[in-house]
PDB file of N, CA and C in Angstrom:
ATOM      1  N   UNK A   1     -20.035  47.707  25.655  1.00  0.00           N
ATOM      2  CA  UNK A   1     -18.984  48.010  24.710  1.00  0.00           C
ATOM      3  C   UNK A   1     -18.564  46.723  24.001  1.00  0.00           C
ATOM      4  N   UNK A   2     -18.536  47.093  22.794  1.00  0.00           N
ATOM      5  CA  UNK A   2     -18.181  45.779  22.143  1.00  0.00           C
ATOM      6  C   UNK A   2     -16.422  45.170  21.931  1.00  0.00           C
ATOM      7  N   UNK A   3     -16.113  44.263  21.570  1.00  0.00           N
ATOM      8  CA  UNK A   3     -14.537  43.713  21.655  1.00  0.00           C
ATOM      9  C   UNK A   3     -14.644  43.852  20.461  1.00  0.00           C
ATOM     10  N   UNK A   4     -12.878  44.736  20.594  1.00  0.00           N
ATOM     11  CA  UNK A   4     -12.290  44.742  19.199  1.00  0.00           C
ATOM     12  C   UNK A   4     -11.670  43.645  18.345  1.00  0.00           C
ATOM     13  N   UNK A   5     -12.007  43.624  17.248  1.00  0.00           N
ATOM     14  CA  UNK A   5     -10.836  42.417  16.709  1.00  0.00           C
ATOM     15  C   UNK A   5      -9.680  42.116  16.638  1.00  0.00           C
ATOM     16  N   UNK A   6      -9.170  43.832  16.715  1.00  0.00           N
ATOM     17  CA  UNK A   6      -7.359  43.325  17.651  1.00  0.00           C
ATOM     18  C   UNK A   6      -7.060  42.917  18.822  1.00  0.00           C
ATOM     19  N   UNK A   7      -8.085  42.869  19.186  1.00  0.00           N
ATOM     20  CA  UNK A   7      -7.643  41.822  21.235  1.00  0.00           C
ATOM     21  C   UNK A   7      -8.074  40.675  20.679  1.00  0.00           C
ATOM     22  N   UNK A   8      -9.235  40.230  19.862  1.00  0.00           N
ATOM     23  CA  UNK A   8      -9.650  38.950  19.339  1.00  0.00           C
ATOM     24  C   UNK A   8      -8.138  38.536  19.089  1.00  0.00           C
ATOM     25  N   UNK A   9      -7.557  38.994  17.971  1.00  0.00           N
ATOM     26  CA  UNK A   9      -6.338  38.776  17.678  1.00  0.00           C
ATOM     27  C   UNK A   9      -5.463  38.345  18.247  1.00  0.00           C
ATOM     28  N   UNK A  10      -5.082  39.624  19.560  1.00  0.00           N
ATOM     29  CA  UNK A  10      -3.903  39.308  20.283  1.00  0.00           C
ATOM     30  C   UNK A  10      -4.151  38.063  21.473  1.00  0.00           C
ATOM     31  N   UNK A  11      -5.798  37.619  22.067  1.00  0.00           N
ATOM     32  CA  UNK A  11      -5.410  36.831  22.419  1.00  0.00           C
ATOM     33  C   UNK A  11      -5.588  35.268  22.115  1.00  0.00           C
ATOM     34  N   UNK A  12      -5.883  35.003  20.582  1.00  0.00           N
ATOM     35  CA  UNK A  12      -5.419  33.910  19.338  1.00  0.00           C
ATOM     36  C   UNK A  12      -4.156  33.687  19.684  1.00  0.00           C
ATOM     37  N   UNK A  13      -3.410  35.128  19.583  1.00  0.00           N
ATOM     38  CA  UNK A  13      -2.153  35.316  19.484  1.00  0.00           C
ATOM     39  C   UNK A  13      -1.257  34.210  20.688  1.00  0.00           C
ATOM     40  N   UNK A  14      -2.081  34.445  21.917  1.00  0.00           N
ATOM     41  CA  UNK A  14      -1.674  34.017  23.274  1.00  0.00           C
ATOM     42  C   UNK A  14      -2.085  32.469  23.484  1.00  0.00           C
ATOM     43  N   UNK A  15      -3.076  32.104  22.103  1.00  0.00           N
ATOM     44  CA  UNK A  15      -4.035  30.767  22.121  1.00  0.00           C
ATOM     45  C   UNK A  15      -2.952  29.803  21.238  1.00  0.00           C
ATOM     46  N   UNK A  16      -1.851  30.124  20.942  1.00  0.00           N
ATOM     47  CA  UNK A  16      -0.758  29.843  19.259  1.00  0.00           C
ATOM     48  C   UNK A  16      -0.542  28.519  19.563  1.00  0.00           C
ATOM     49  N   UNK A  17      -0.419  28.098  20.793  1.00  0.00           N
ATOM     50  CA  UNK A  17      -0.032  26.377  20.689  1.00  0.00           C
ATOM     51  C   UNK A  17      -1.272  25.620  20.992  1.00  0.00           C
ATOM     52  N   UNK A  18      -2.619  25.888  20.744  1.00  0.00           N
ATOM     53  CA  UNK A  18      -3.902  25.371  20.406  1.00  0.00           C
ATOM     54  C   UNK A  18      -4.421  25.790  19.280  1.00  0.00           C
ATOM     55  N   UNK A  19      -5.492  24.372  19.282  1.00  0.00           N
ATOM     56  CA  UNK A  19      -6.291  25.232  18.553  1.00  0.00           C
ATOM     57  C   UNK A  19      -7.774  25.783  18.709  1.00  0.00           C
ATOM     58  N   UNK A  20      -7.643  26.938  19.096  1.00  0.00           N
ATOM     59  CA  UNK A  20      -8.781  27.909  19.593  1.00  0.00           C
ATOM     60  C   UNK A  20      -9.636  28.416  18.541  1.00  0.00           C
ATOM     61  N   UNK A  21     -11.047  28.513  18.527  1.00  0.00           N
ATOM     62  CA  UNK A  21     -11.809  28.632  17.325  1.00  0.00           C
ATOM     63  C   UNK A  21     -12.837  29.351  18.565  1.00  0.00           C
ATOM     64  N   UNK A  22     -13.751  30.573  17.334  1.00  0.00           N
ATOM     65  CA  UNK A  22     -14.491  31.224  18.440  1.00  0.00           C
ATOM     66  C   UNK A  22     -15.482  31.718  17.449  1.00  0.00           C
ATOM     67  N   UNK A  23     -16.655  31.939  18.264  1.00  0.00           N
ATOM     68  CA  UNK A  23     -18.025  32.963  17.524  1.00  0.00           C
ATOM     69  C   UNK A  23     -17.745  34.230  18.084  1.00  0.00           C
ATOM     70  N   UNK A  24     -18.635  34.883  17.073  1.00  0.00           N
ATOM     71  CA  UNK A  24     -19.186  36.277  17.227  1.00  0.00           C
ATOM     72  C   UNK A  24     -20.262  36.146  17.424  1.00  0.00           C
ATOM     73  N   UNK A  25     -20.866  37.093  18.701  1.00  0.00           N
ATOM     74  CA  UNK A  25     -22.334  37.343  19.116  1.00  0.00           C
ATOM     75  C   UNK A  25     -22.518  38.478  19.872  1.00  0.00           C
ATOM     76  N   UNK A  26     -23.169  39.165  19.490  1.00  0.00           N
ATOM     77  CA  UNK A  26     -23.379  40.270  20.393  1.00  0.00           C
ATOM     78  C   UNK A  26     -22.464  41.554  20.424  1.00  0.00           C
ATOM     79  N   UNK A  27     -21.314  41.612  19.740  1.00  0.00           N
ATOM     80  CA  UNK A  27     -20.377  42.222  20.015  1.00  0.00           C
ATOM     81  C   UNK A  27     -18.712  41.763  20.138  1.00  0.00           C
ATOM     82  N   UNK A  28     -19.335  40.406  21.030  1.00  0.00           N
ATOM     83  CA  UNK A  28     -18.357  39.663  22.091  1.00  0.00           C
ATOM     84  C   UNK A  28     -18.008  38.161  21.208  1.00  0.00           C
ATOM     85  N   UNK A  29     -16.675  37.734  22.020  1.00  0.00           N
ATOM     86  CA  UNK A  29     -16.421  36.530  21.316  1.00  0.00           C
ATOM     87  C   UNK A  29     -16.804  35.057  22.018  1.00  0.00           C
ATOM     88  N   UNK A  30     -17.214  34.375  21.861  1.00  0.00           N
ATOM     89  CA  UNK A  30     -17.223  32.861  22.642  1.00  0.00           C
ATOM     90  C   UNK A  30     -15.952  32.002  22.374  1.00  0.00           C
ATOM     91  N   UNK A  31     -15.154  31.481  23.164  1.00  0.00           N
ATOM     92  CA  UNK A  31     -14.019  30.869  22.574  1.00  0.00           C
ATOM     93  C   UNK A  31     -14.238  29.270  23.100  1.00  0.00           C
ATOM     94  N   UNK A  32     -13.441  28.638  22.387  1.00  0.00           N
ATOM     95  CA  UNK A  32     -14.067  27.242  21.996  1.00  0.00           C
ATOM     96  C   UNK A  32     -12.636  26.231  21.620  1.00  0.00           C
ATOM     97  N   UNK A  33     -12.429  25.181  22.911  1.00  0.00           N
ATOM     98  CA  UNK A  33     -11.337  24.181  22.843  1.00  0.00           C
ATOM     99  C   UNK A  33     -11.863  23.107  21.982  1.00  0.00           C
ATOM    100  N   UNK A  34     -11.549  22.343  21.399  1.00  0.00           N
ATOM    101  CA  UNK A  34     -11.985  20.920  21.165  1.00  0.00           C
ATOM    102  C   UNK A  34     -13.814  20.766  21.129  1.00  0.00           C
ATOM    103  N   UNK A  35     -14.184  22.270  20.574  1.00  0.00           N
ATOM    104  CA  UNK A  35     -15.963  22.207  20.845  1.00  0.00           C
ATOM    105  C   UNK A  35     -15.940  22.652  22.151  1.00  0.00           C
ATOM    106  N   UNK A  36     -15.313  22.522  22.960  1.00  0.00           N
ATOM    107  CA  UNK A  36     -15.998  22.940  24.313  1.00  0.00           C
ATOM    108  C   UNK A  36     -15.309  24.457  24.414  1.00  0.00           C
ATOM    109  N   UNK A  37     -16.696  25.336  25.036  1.00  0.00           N
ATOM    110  CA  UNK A  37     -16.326  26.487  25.531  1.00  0.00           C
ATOM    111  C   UNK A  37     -15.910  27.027  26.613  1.00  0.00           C
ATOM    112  N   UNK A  38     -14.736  27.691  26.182  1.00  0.00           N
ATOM    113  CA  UNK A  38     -13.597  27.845  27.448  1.00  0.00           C
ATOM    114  C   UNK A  38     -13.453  29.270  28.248  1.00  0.00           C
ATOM    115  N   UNK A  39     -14.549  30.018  27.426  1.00  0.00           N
ATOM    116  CA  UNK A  39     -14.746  31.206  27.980  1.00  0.00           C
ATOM    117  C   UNK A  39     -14.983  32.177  26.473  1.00  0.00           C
ATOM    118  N   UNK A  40     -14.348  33.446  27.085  1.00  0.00           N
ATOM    119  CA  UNK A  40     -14.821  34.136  26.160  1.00  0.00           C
ATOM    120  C   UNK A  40     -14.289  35.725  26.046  1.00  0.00           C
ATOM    121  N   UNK A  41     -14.264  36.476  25.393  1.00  0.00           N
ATOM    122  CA  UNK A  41     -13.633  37.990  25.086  1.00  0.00           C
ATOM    123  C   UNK A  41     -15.117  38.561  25.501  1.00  0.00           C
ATOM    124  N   UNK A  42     -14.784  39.952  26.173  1.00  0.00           N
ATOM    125  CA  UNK A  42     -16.132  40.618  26.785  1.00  0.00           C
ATOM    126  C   UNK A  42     -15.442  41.459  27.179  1.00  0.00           C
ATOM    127  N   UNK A  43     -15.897  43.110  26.592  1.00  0.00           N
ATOM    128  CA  UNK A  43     -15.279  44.308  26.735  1.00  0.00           C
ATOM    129  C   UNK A  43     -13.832  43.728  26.656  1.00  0.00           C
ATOM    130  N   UNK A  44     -13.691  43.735  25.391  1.00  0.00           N
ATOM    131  CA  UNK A  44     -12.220  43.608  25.458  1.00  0.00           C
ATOM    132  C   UNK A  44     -11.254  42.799  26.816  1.00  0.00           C
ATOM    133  N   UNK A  45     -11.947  41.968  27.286  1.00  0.00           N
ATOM    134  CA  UNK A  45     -11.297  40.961  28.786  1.00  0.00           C
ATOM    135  C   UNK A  45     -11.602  39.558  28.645  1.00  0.00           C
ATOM    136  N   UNK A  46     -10.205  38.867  28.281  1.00  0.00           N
ATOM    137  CA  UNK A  46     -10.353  37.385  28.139  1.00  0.00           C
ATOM    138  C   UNK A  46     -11.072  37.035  29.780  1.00  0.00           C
ATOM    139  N   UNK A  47     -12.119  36.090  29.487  1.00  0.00           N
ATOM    140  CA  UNK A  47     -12.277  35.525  30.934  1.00  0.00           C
ATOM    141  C   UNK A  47     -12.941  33.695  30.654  1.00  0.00           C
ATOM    142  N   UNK A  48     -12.199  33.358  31.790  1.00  0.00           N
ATOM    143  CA  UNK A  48     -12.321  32.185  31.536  1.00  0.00           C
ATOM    144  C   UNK A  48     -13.304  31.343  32.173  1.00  0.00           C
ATOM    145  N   UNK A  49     -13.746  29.817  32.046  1.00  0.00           N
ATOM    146  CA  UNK A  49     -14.601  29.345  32.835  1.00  0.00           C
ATOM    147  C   UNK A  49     -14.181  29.332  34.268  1.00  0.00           C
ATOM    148  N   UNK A  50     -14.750  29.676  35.309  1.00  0.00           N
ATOM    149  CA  UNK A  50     -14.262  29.302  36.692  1.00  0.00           C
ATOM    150  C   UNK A  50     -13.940  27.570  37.310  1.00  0.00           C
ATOM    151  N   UNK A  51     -13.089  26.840  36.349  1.00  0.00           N
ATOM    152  CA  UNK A  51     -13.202  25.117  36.535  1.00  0.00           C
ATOM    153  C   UNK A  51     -12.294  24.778  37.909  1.00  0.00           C
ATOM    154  N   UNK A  52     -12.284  23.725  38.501  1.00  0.00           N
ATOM    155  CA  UNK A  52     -11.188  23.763  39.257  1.00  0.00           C
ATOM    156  C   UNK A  52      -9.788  24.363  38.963  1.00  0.00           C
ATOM    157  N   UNK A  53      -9.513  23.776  37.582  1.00  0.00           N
ATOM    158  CA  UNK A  53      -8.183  23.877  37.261  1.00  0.00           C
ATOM    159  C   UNK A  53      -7.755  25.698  37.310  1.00  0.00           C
ATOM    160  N   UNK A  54      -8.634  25.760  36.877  1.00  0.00           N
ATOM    161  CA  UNK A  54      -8.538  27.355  36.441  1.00  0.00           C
ATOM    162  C   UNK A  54      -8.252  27.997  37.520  1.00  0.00           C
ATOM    163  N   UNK A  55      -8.765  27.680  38.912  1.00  0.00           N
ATOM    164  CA  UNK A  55      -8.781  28.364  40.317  1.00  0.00           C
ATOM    165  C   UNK A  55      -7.432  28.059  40.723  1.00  0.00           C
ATOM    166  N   UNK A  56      -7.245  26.537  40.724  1.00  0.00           N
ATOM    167  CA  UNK A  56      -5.553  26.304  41.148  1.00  0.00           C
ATOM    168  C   UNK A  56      -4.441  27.084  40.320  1.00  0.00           C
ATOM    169  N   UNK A  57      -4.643  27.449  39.166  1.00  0.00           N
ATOM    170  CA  UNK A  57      -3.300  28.091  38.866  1.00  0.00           C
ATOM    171  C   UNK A  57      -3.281  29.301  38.873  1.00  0.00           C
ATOM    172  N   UNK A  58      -4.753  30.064  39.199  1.00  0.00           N
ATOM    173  CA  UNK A  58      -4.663  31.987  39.333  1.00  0.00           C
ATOM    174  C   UNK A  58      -4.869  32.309  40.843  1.00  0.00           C
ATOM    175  N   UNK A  59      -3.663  32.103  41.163  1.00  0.00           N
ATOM    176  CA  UNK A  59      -3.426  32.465  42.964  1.00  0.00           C
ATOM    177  C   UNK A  59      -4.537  33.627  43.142  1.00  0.00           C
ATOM    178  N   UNK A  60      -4.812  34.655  42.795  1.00  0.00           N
ATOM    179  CA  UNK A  60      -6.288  35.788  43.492  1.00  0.00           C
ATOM    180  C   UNK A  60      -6.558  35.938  42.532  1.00  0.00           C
ATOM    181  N   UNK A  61      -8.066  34.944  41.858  1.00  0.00           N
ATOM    182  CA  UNK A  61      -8.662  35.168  40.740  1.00  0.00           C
ATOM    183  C   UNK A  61      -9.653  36.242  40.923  1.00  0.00           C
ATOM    184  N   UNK A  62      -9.986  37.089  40.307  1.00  0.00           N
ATOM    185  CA  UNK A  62     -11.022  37.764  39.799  1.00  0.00           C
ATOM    186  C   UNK A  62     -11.996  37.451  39.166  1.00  0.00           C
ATOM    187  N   UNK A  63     -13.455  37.814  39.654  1.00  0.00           N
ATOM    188  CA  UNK A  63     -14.444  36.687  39.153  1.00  0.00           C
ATOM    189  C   UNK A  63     -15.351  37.946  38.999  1.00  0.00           C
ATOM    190  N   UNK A  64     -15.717  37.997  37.945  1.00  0.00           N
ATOM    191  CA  UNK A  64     -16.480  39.035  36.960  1.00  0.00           C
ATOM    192  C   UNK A  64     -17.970  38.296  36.543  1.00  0.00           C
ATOM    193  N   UNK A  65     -18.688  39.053  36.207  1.00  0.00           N
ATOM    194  CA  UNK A  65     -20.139  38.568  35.563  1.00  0.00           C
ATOM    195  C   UNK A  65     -19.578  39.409  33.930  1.00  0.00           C
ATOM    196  N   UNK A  66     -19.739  38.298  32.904  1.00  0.00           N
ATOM    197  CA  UNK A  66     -19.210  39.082  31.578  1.00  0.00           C
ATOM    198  C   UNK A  66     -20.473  39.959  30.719  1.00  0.00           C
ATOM    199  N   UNK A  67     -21.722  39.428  31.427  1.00  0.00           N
ATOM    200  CA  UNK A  67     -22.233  40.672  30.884  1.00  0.00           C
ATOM    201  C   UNK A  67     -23.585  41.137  32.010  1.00  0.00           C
ATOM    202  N   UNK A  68     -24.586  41.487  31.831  1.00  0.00           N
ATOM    203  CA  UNK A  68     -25.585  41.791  32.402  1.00  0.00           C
ATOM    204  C   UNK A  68     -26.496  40.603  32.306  1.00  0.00           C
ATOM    205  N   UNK A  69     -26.959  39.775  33.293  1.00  0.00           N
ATOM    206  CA  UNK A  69     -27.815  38.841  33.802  1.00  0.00           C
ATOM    207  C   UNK A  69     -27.214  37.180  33.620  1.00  0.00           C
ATOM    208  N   UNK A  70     -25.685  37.634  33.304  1.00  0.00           N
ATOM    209  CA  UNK A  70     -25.034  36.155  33.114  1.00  0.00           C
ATOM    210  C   UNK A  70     -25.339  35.415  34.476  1.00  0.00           C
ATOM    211  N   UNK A  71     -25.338  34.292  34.575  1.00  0.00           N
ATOM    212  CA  UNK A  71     -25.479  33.244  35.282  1.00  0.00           C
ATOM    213  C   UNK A  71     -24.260  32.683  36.649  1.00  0.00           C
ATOM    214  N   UNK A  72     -23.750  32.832  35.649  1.00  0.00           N
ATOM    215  CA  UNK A  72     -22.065  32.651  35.879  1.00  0.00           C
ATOM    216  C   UNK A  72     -20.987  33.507  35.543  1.00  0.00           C
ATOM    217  N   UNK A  73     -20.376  33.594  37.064  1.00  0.00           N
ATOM    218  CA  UNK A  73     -19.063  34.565  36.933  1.00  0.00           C
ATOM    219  C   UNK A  73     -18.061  33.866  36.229  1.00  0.00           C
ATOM    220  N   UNK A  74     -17.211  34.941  36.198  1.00  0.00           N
ATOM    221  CA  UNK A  74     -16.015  33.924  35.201  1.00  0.00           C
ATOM    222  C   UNK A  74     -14.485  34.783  35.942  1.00  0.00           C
ATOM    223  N   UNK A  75     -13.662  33.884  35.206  1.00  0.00           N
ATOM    224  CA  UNK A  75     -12.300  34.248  35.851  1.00  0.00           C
ATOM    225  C   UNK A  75     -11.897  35.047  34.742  1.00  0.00           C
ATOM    226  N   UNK A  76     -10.834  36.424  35.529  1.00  0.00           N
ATOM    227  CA  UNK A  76     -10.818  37.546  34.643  1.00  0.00           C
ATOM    228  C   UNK A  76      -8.742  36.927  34.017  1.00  0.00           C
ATOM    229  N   UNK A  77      -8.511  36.593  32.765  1.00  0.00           N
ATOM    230  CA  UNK A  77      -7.414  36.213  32.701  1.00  0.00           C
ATOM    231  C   UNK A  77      -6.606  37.570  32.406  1.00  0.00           C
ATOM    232  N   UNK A  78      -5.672  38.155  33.208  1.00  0.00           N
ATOM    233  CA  UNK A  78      -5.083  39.566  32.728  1.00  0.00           C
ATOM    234  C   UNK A  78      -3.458  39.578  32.338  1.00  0.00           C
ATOM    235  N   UNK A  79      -2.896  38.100  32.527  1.00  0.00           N
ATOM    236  CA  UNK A  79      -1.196  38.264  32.309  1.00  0.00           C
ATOM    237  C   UNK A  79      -1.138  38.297  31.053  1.00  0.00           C
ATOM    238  N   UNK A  80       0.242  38.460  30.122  1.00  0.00           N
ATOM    239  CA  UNK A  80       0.322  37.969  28.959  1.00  0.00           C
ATOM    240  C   UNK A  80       1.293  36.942  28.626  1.00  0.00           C
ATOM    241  N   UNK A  81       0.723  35.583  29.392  1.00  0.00           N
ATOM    242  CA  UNK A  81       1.440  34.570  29.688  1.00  0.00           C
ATOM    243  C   UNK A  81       1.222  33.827  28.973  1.00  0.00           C
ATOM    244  N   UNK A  82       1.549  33.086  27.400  1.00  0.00           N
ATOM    245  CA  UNK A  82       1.002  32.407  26.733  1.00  0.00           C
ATOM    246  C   UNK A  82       0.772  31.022  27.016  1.00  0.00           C
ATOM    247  N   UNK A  83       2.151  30.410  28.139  1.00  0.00           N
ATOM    248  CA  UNK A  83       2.630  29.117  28.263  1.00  0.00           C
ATOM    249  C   UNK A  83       1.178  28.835  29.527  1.00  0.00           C
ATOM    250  N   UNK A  84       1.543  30.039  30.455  1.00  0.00           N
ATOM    251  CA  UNK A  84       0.248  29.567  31.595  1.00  0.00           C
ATOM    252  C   UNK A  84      -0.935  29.266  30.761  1.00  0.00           C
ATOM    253  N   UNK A  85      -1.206  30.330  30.226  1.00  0.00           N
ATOM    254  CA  UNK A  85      -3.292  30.479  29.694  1.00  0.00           C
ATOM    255  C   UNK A  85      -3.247  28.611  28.987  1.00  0.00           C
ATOM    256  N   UNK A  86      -2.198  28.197  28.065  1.00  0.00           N
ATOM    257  CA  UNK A  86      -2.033  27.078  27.327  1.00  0.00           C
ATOM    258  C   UNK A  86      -1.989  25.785  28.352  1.00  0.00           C
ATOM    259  N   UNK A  87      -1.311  25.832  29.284  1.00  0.00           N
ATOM    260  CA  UNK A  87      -1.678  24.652  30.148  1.00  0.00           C
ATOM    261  C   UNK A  87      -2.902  24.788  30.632  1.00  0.00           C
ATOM    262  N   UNK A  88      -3.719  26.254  31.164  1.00  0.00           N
ATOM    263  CA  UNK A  88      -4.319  25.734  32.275  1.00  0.00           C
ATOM    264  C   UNK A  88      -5.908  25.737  31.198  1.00  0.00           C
ATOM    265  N   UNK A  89      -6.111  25.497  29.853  1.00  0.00           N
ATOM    266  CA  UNK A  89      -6.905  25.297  28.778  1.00  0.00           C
ATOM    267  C   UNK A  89      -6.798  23.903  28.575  1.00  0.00           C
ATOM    268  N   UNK A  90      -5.889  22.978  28.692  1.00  0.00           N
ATOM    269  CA  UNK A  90      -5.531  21.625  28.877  1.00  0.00           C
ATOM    270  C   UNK A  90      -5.665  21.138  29.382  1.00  0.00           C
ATOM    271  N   UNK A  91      -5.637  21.888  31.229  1.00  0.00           N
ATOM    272  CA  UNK A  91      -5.911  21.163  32.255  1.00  0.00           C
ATOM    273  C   UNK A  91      -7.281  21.245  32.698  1.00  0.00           C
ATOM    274  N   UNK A  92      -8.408  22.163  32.242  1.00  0.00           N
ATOM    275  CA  UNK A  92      -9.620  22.131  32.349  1.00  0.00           C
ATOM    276  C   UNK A  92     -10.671  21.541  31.301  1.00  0.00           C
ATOM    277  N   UNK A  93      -9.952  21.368  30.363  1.00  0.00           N
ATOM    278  CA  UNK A  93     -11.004  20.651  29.540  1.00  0.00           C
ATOM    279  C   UNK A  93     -12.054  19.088  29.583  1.00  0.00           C
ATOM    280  N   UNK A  94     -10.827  18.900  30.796  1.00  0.00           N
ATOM    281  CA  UNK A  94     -12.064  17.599  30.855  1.00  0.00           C
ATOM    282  C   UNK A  94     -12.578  18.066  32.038  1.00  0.00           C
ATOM    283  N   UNK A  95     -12.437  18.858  32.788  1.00  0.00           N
ATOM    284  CA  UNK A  95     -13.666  19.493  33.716  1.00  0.00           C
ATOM    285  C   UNK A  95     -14.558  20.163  32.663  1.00  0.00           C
ATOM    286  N   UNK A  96     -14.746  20.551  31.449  1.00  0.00           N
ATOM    287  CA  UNK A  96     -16.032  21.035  31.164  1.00  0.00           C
ATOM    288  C   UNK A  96     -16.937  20.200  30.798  1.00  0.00           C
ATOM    289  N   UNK A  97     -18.066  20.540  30.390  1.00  0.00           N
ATOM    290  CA  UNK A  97     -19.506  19.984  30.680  1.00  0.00           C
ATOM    291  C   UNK A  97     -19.276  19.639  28.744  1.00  0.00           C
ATOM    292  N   UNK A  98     -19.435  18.390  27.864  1.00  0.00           N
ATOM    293  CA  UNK A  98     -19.551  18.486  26.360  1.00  0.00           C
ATOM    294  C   UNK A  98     -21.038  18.889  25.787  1.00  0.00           C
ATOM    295  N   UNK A  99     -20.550  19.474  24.751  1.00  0.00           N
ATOM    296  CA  UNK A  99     -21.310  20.179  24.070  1.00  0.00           C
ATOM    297  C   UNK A  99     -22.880  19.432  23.981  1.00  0.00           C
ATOM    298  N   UNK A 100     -24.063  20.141  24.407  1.00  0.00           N
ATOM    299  CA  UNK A 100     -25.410  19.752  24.212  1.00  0.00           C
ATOM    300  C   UNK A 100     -25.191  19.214  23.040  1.00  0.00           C
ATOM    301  N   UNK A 101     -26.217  17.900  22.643  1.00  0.00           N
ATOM    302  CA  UNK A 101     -26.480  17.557  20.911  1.00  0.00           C
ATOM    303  C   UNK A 101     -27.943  18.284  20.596  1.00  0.00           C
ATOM    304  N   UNK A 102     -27.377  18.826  19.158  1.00  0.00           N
ATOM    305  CA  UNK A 102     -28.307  19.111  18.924  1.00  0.00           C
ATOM    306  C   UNK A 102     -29.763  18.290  18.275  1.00  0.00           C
ATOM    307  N   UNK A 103     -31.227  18.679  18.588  1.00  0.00           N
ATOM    308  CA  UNK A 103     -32.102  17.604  17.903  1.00  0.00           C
ATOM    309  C   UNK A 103     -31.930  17.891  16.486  1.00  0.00           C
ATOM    310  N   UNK A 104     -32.177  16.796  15.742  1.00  0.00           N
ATOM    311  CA  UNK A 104     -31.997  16.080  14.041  1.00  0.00           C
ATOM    312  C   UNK A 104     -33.258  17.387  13.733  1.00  0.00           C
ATOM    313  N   UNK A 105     -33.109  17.549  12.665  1.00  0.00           N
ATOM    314  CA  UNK A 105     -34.399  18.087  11.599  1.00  0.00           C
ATOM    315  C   UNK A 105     -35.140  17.002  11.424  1.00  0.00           C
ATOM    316  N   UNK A 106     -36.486  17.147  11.239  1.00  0.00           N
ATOM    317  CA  UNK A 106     -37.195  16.127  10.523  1.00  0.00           C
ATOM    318  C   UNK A 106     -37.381  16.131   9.011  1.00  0.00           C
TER     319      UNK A 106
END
């Protein structure tokens, strides 16, 4: 099932004191801190990277596979807490991995 653009929306909405930038693929959204990807919309369910930080502040996380043959589970974010989701996007970003470079054209 694909994500609607009003949850895209509403959780921008929840993203308001960053700045959150995201693709479309598949249906689904990829969401994206500072270039780095912080998770993503899937069936309509924000879920986030599983980083340390992310584990310390969701006392019984839920850890989902976001689609069929993903690699990696992810944390299912379900409050509508804008101030939490906003710190704990701050506090994991330097736990993520930076963006592959891509090779030059010749």
């Amino acid at each position: 099932m694909a994500s609607s653009k009003e949850y895209l929306e509403y959780v921008l909405e929840l993203f308001k004191e960053l700045d959150i930038s995201y693709k479309y693929m598949f249906g689904e959204y990829t969401l994206y801190f500072k270039d780095k990807i912080i998770g993503g919309i899937f069936d309509n369910q924000l879920l986030l990277k599983p980083t340390k930080s992310v584990l310390n502040h969701i006392k019984e996380p839920t850890l989902v596979l976001p689609y069929d043959g993903a690699k990696t589970k992810m944390v299912l974010f379900d409050k509508e807490d804008s101030e939490l989701l906003n710190t704990i996007v701050l506090a994991m970003y330097d736990e993520l991995p930076n963006p592959k470079k891509k090779p030059k054209k010749a």
